[in-house]
C-alpha atoms as a PDB file:
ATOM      1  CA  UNK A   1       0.000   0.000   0.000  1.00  0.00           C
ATOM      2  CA  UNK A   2       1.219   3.539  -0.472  1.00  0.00           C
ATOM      3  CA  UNK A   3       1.432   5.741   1.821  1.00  0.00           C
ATOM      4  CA  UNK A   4       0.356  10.032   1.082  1.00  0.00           C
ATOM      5  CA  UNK A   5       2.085  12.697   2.014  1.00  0.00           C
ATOM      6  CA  UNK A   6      -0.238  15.990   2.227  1.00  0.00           C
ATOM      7  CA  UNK A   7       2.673  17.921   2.375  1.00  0.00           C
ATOM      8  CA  UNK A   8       6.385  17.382   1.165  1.00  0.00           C
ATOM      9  CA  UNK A   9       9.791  19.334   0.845  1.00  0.00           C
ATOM     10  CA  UNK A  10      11.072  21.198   3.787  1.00  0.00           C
ATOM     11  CA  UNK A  11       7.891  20.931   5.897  1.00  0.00           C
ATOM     12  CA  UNK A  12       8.041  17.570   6.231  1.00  0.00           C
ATOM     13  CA  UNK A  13      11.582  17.994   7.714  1.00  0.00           C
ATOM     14  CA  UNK A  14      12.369  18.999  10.882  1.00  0.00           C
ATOM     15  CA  UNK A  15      13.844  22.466  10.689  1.00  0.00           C
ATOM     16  CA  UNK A  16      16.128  23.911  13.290  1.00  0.00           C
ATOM     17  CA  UNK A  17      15.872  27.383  14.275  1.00  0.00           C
ATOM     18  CA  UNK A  18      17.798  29.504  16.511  1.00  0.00           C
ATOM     19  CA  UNK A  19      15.777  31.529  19.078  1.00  0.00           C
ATOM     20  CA  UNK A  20      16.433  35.157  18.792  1.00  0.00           C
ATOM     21  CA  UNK A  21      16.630  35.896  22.490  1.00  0.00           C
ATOM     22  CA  UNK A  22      17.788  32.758  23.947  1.00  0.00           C
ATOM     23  CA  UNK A  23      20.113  31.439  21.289  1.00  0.00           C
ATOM     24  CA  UNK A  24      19.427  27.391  21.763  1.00  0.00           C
ATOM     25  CA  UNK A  25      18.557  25.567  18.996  1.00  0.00           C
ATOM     26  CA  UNK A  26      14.898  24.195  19.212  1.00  0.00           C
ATOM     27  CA  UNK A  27      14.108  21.400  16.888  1.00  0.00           C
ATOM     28  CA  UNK A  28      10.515  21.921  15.455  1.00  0.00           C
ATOM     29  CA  UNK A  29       8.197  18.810  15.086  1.00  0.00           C
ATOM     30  CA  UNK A  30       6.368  18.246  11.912  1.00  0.00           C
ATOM     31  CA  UNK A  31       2.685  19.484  11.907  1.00  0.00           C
ATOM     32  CA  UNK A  32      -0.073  16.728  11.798  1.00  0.00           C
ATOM     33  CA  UNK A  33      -0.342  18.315   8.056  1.00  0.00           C
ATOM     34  CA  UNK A  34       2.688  16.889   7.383  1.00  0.00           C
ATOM     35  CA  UNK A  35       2.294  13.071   8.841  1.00  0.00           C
ATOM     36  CA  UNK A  36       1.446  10.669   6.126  1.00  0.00           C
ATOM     37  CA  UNK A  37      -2.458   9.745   5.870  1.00  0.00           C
ATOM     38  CA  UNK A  38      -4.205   7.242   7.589  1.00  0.00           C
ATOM     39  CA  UNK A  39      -5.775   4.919   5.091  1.00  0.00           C
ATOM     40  CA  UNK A  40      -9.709   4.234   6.005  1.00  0.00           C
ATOM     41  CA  UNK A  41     -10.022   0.304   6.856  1.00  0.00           C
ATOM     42  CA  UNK A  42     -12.813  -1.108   5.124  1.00  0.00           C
ATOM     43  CA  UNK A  43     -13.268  -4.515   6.302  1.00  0.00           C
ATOM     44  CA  UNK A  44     -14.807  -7.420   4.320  1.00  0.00           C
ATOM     45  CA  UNK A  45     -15.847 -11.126   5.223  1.00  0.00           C
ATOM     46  CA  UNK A  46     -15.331 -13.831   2.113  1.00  0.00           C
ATOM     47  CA  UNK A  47     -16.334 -16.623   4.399  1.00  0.00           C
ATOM     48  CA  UNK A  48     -19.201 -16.919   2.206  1.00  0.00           C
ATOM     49  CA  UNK A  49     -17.814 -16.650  -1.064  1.00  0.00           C
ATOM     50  CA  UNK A  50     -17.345 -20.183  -0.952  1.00  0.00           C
ATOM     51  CA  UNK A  51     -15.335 -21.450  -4.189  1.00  0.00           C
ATOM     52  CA  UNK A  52     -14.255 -17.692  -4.864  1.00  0.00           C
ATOM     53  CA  UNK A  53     -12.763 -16.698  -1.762  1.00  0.00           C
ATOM     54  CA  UNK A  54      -9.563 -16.598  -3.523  1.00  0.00           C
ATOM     55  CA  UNK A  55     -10.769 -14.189  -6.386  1.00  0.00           C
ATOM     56  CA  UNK A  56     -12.213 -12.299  -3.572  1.00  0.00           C
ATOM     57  CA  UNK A  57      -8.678 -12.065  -1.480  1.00  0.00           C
ATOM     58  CA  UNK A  58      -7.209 -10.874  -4.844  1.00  0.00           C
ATOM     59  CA  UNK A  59      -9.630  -8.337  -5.840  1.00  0.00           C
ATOM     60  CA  UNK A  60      -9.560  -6.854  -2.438  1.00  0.00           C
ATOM     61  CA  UNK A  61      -5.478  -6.760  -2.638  1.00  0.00           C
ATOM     62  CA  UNK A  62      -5.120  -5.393  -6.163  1.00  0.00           C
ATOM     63  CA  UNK A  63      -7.237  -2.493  -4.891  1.00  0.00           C
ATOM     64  CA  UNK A  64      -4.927  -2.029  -1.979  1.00  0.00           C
ATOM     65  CA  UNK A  65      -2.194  -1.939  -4.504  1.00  0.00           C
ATOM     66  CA  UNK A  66      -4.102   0.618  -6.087  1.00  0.00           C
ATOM     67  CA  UNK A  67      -4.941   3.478  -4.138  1.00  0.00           C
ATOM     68  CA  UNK A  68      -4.257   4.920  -0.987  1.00  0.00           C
ATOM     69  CA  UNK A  69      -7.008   6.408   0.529  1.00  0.00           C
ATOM     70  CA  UNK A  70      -8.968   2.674   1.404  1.00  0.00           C
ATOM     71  CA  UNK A  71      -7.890  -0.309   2.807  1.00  0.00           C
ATOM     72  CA  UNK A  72      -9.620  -3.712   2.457  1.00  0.00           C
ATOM     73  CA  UNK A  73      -8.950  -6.178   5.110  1.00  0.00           C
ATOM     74  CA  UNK A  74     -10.352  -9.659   6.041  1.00  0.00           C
ATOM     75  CA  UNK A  75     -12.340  -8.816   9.064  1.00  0.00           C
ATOM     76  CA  UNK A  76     -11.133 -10.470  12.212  1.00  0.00           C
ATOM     77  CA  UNK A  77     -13.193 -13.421  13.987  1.00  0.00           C
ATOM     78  CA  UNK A  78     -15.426 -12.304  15.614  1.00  0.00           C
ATOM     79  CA  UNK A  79     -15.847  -9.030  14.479  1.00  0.00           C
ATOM     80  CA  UNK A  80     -18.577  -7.633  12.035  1.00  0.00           C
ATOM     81  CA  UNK A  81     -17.448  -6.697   8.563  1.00  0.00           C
ATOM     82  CA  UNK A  82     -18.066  -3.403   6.429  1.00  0.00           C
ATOM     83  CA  UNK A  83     -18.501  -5.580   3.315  1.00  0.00           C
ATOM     84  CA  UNK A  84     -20.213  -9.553   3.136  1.00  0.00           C
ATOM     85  CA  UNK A  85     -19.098 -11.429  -0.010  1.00  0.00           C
ATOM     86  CA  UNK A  86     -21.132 -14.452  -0.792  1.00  0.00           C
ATOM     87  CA  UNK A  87     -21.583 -17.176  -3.952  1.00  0.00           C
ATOM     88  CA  UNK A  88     -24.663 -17.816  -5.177  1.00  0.00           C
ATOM     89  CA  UNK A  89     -26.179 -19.149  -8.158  1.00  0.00           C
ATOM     90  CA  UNK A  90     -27.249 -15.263 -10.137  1.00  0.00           C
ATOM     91  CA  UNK A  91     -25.832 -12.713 -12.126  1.00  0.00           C
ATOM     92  CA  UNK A  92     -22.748 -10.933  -9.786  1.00  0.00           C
ATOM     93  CA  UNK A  93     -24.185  -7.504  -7.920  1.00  0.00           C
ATOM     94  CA  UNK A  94     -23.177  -5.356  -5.295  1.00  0.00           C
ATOM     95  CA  UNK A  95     -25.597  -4.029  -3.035  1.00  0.00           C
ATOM     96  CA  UNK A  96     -23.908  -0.602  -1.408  1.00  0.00           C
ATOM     97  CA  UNK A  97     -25.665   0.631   1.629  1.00  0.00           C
ATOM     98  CA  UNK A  98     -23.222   3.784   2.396  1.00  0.00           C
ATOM     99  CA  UNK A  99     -19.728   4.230   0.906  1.00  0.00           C
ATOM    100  CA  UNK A 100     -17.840   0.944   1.861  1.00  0.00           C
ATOM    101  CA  UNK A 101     -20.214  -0.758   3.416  1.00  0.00           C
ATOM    102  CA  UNK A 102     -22.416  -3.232   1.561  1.00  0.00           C
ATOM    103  CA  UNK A 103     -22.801  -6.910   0.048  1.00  0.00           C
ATOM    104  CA  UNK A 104     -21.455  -8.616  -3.026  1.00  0.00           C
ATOM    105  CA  UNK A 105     -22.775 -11.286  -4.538  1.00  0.00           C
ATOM    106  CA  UNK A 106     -19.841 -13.114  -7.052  1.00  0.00           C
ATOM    107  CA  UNK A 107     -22.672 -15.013  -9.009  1.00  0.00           C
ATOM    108  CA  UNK A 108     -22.027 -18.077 -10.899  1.00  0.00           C
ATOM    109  CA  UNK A 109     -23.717 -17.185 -13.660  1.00  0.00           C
ATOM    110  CA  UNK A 110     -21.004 -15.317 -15.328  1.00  0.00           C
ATOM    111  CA  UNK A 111     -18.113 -17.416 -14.430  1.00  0.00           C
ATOM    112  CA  UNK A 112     -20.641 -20.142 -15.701  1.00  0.00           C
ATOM    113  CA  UNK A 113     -20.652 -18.119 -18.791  1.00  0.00           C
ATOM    114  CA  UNK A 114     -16.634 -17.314 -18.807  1.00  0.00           C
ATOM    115  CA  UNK A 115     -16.010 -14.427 -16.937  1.00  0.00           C
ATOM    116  CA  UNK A 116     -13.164 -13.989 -14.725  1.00  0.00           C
ATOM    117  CA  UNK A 117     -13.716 -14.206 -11.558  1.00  0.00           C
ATOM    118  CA  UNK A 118     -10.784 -12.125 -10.163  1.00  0.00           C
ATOM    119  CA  UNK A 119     -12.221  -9.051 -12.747  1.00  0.00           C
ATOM    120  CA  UNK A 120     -15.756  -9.998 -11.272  1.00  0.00           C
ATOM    121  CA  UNK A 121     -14.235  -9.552  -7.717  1.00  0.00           C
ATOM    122  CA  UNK A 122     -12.429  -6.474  -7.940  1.00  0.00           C
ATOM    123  CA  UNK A 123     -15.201  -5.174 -10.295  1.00  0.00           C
ATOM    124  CA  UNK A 124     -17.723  -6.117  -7.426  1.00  0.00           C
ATOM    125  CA  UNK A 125     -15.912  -4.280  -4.722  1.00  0.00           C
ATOM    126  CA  UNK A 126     -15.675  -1.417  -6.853  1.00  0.00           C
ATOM    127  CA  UNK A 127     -18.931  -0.571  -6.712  1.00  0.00           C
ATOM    128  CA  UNK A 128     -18.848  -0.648  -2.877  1.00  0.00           C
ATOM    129  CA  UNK A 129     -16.314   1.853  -3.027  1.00  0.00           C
ATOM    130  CA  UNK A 130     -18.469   3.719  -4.867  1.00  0.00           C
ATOM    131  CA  UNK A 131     -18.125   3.306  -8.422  1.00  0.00           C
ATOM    132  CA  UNK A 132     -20.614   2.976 -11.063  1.00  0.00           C
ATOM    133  CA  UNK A 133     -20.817   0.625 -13.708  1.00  0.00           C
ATOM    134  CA  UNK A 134     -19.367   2.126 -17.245  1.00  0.00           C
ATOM    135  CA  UNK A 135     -21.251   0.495 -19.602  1.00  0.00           C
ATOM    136  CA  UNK A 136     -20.490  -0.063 -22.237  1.00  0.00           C
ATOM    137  CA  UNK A 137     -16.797   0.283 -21.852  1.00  0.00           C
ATOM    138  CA  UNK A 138     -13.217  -1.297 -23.523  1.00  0.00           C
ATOM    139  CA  UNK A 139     -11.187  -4.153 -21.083  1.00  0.00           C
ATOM    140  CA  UNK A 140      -9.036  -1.030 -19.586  1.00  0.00           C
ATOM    141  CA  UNK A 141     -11.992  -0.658 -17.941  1.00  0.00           C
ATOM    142  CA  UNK A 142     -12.524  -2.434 -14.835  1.00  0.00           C
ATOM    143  CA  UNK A 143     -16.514  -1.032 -14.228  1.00  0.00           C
ATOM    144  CA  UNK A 144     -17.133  -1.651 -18.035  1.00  0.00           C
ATOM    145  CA  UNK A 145     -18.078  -5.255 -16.249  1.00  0.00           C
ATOM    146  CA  UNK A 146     -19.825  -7.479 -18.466  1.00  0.00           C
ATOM    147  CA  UNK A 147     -19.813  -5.163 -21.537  1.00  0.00           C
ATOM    148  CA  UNK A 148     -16.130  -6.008 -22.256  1.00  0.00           C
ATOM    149  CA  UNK A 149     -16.691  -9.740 -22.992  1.00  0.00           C
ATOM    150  CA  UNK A 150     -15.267 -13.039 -21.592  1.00  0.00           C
ATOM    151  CA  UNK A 151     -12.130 -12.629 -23.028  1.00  0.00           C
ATOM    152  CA  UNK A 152     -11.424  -9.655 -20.971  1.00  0.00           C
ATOM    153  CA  UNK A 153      -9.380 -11.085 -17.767  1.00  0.00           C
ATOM    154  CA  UNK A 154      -8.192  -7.402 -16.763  1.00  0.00           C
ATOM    155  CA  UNK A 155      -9.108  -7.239 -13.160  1.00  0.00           C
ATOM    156  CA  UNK A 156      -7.300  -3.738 -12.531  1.00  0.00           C
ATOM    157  CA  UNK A 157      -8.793  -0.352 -12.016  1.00  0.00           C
ATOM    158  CA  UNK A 158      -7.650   2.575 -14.782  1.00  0.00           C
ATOM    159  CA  UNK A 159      -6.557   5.999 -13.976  1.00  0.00           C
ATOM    160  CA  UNK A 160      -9.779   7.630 -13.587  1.00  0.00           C
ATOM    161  CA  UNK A 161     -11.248   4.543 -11.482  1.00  0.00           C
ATOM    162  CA  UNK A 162      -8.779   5.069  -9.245  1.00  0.00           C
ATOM    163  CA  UNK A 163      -9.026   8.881  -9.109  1.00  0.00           C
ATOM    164  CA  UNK A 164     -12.580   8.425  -8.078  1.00  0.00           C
ATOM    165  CA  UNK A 165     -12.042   6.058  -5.244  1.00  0.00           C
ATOM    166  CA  UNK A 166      -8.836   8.268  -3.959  1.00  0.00           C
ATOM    167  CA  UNK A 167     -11.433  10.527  -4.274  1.00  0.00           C
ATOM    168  CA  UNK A 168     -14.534   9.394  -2.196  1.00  0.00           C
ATOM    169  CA  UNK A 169     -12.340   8.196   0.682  1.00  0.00           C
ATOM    170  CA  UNK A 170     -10.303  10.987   0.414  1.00  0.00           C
ATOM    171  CA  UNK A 171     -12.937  13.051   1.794  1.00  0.00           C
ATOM    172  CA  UNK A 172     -13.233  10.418   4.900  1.00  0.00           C
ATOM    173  CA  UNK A 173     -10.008  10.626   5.600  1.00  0.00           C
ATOM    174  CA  UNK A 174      -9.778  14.684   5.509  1.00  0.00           C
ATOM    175  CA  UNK A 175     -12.445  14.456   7.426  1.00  0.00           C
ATOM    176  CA  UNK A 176     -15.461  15.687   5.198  1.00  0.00           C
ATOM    177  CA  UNK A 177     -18.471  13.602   5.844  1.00  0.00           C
ATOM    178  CA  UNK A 178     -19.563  11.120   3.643  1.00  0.00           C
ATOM    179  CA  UNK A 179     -22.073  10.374   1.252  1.00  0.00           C
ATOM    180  CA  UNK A 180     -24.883   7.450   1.333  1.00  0.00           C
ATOM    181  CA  UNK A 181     -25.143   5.548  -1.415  1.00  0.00           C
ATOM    182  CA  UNK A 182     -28.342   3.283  -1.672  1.00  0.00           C
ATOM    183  CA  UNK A 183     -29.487   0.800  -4.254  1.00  0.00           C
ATOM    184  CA  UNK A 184     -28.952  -2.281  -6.129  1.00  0.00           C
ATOM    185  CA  UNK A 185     -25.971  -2.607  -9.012  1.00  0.00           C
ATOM    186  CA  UNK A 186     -26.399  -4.817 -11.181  1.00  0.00           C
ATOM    187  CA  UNK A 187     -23.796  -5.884 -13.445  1.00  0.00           C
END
């Protein structure tokens, strides 16, 4: 995962200044402006994904490796997740209830029909970071979804996917509030 700076340069550095009346150096800390962002935790449970648990795992790390401003862990037992994954027997859908929080459904009827279900994954868990499907859209396109055929295996976000999810935690971590997101996606 990456880690952001808000701030680089000097300010990140610790300066040292010499007190005009006292002469002793002082060394100055950084400013909390300066301290590298906290990425929000966004915690999902695949413990229903059955057979796709791994596609799950790596959709959920190639978005790590992707931006900075989420992070999707496997919850811890016991604890309640932000995000249920489960396998059934549909089309694959993500139902968002606010921004990273939700359920995905990894349906077998489109790895029955040969899509990949890494791309289905990470396309999956887009949406419950808040990204619409793009329809209909080239393979670069990770929210294209279906529209991009069975040959497309590309499970990775593009530039402007990743803009949007930087983006709409971004917000979360500055500290602006966040907005709901309701309904069913469909892919």
């Amino acid at each position: 995962m990456h880690v952001r700076m808000l701030t680089g340069g000097l300010a990140a550095a610790c300066l040292v200044s010499v007190s005009l009346t006292g002469g002793q150096a002082v060394a100055a800390t950084p400013s909390t402006a300066d301290r590298p962002l906290a990425a929000r935790v966004v915690t999902y449970d695949a413990s229903g994904s059955a057979e796709f648990k791994s596609a799950v795992n790596r959709g959920a790390t190639i978005w790590n490796e992707s931006v900075d401003a989420v992070e999707l862990r496997p919850v811890a037992a016991g604890q309640r997740a932000n995000i249920r994954v489960l396998a059934d027997n549909g089309w694959p859908r993500a139902l968002p209830t606010t921004l990273g929080n939700g359920t995905v459904y990894i349906g077998r009827q489109a790895v029955d029909q040969g899509y990949d279900t890494i791309r289905i994954s990470a396309h999956e868990l887009g949406h419950i970071l808040g990204l619409p499907d793009r329809k209909p859209g080239p393979c670069s396109s990770l929210m294209s979804g279906s529209t991009a055929g069975t040959s497309c295996t590309n499970p990775y976000p593009n530039a402007a996917e990743k803009a949007e999810v930087e983006g709409n935690f971004g917000g979360a971590v500055a500290g602006r509030s966040q907005v709901a997101r309701t309904g069913v996606i469909v892919d």
